[in-house]
N, C-alpha and C. Protein backbone atom coordinates (compact mmCIF):
# COMPACT_ATOMS: atom_id res chain seq x y z
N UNK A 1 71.29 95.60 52.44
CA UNK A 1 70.15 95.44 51.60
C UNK A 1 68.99 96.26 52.19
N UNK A 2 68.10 96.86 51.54
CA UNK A 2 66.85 97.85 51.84
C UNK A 2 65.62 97.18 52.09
N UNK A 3 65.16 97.78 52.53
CA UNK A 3 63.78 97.02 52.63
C UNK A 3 62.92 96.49 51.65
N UNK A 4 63.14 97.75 50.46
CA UNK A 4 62.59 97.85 49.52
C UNK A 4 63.53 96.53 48.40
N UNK A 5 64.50 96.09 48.13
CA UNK A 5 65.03 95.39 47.51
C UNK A 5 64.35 93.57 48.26
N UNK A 6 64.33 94.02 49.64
CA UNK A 6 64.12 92.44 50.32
C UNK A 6 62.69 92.27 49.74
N UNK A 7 61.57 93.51 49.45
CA UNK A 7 60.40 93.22 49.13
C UNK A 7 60.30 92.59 47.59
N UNK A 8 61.12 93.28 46.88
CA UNK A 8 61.45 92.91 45.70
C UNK A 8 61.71 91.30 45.33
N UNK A 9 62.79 91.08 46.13
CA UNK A 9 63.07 89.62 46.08
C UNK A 9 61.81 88.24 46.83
N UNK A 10 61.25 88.90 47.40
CA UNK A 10 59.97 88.02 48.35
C UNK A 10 59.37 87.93 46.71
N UNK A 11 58.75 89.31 46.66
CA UNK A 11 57.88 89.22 45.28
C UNK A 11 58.21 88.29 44.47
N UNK A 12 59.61 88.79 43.89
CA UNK A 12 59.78 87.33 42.60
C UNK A 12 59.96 85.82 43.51
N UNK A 13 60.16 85.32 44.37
CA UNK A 13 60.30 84.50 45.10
C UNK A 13 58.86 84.00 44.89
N UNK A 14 58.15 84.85 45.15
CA UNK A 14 56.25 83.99 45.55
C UNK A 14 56.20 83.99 43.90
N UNK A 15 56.36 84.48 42.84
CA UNK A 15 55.79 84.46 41.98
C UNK A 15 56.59 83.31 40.78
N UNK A 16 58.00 83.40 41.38
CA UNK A 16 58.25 82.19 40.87
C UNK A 16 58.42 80.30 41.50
N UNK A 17 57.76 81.00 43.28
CA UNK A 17 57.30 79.40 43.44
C UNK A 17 55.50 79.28 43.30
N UNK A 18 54.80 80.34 42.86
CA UNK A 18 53.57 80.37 42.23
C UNK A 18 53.79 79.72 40.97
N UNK A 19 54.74 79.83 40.13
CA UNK A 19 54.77 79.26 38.70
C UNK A 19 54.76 77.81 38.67
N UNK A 20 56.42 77.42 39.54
CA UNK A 20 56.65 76.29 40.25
C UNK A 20 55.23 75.53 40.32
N UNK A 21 54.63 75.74 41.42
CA UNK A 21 53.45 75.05 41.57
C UNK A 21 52.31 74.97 40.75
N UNK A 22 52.24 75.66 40.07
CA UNK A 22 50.96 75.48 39.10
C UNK A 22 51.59 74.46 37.77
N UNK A 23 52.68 74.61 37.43
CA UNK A 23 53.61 73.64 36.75
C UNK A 23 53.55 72.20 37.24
N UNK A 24 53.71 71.96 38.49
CA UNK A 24 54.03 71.12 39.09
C UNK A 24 52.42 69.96 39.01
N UNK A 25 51.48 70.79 38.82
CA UNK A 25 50.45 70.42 38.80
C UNK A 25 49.61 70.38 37.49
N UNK A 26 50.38 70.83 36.42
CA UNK A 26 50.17 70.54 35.20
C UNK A 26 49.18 71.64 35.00
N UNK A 27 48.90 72.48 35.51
CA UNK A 27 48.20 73.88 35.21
C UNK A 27 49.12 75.04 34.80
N UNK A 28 50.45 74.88 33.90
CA UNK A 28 51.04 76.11 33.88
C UNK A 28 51.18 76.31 31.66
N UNK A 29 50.34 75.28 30.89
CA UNK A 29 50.21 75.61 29.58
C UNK A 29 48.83 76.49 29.40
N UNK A 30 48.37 77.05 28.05
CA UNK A 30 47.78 77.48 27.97
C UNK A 30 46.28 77.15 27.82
N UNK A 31 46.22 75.91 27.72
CA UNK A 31 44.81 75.17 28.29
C UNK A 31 44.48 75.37 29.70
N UNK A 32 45.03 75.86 30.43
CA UNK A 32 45.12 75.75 32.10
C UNK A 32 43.87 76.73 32.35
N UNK A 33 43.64 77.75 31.59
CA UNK A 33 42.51 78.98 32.04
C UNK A 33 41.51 77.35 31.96
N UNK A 34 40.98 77.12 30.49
CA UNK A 34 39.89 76.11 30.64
C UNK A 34 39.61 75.29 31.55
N UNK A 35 40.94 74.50 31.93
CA UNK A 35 41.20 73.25 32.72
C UNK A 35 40.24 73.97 34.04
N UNK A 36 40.48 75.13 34.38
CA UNK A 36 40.28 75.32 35.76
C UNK A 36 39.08 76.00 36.18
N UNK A 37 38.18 76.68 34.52
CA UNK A 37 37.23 77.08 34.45
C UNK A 37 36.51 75.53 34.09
N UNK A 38 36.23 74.77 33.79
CA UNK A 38 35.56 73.20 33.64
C UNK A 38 35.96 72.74 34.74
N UNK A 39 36.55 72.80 35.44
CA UNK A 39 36.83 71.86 37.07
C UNK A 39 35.46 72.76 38.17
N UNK A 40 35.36 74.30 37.81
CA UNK A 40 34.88 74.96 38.48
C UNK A 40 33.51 74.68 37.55
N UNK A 41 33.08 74.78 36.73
CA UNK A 41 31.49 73.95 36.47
C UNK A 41 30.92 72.67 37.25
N UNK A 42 32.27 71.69 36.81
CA UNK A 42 32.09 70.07 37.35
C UNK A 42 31.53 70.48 39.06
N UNK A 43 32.75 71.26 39.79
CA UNK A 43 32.17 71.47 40.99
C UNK A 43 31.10 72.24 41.39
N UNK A 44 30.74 73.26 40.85
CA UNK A 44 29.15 73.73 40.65
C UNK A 44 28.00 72.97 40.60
N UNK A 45 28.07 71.72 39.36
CA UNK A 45 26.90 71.14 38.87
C UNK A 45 27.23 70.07 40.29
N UNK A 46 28.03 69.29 40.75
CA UNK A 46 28.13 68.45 41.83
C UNK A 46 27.27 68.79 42.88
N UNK A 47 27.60 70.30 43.11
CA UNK A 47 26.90 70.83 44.00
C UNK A 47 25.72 70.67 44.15
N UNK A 48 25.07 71.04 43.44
CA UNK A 48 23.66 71.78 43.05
C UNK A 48 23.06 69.94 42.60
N UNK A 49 23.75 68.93 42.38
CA UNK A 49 23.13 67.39 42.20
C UNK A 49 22.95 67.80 43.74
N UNK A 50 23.98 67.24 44.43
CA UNK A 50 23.79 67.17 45.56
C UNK A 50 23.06 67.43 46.73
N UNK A 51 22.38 68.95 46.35
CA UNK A 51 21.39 69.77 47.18
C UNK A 51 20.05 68.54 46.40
N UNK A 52 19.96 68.88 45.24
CA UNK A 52 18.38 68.11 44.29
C UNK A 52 18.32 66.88 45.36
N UNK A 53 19.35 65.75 45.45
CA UNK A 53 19.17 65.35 45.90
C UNK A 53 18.69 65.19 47.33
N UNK A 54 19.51 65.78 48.64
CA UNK A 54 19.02 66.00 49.48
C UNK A 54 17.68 65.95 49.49
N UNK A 55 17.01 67.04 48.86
CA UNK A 55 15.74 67.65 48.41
C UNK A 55 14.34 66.61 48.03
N UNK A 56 15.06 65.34 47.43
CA UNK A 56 14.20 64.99 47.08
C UNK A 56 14.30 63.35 47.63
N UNK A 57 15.31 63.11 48.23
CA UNK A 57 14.88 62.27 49.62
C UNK A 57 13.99 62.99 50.84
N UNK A 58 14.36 64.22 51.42
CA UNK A 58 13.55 64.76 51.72
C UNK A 58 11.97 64.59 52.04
N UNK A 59 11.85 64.64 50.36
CA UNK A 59 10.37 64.75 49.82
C UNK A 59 9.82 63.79 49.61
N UNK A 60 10.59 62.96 49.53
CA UNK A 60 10.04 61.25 49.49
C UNK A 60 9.53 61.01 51.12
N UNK A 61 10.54 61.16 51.99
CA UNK A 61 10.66 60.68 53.30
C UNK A 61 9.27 61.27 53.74
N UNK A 62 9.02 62.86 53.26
CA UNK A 62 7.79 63.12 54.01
C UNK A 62 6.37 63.01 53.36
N UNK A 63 6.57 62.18 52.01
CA UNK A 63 5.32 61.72 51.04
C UNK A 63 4.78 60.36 51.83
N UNK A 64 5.89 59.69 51.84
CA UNK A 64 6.11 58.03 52.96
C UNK A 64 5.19 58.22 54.06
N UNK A 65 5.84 59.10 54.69
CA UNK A 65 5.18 59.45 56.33
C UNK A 65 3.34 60.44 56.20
N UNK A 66 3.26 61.02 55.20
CA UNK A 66 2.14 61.27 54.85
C UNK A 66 1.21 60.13 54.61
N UNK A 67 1.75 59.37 53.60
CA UNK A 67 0.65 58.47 52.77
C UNK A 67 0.50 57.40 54.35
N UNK A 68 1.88 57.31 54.97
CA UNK A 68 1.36 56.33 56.24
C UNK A 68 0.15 56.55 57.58
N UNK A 69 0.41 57.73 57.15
CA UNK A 69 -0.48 58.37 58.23
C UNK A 69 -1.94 58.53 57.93
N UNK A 70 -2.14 58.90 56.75
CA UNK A 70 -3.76 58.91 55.56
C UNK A 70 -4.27 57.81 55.69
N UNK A 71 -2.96 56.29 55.34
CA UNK A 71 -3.56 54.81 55.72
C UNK A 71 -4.20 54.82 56.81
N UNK A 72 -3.46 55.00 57.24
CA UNK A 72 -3.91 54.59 59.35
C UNK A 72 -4.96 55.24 60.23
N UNK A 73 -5.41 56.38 59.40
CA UNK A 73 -6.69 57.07 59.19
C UNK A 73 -7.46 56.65 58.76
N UNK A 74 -7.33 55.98 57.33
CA UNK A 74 -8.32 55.60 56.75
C UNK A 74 -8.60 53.74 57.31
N UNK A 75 -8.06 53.16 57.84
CA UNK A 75 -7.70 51.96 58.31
C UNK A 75 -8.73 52.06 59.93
N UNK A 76 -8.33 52.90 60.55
CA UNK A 76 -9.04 53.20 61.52
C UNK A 76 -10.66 53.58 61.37
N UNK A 77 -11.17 54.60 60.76
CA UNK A 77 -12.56 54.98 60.02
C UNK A 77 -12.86 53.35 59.63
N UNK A 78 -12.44 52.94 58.95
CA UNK A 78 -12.97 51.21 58.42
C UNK A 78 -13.66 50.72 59.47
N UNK A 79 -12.80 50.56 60.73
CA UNK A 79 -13.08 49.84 61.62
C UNK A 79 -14.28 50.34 62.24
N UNK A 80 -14.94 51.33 62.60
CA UNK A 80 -15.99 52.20 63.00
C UNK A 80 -17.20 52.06 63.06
């Protein structure tokens, strides 16, 4: 056998346990482009919640620690 025939056979080999598996996983009809373009939004928009969020605990945490600190300023001046 040639090199060139063993490459041959690898090829269809990956491409028919590529089929295999996308089958196997219920991605091998023709809804599957969508299925996998809407999985890839869902995980986009997850994302991007996820950062907002971060973001706006964040912004809370350092509104908190602001407004506590303005008190305790202004709490102090009182006393004066």
């Amino acid at each position: 056998m040639t090199e060139q025939e063993i490459e041959v056979l690898i090829d269809r080999a990956a491409k028919e346990g590529a089929k295999q598996a996308l089958k196997d996983i219920g991605l091998s009809d023709e809804e599957a482009y969508d299925d996998v373009k809407e999985l890839r939004s869902l995980l986009e928009t997850w994302r991007d919640t996820k950062k907002t969020v971060g973001q706006t605990i964040a912004r809370m945490l350092t509104t908190a620690l602001l407004a506590a600190l303005a008190t305790g300023v202004w709490m102090n001046w009182g006393n004066k």
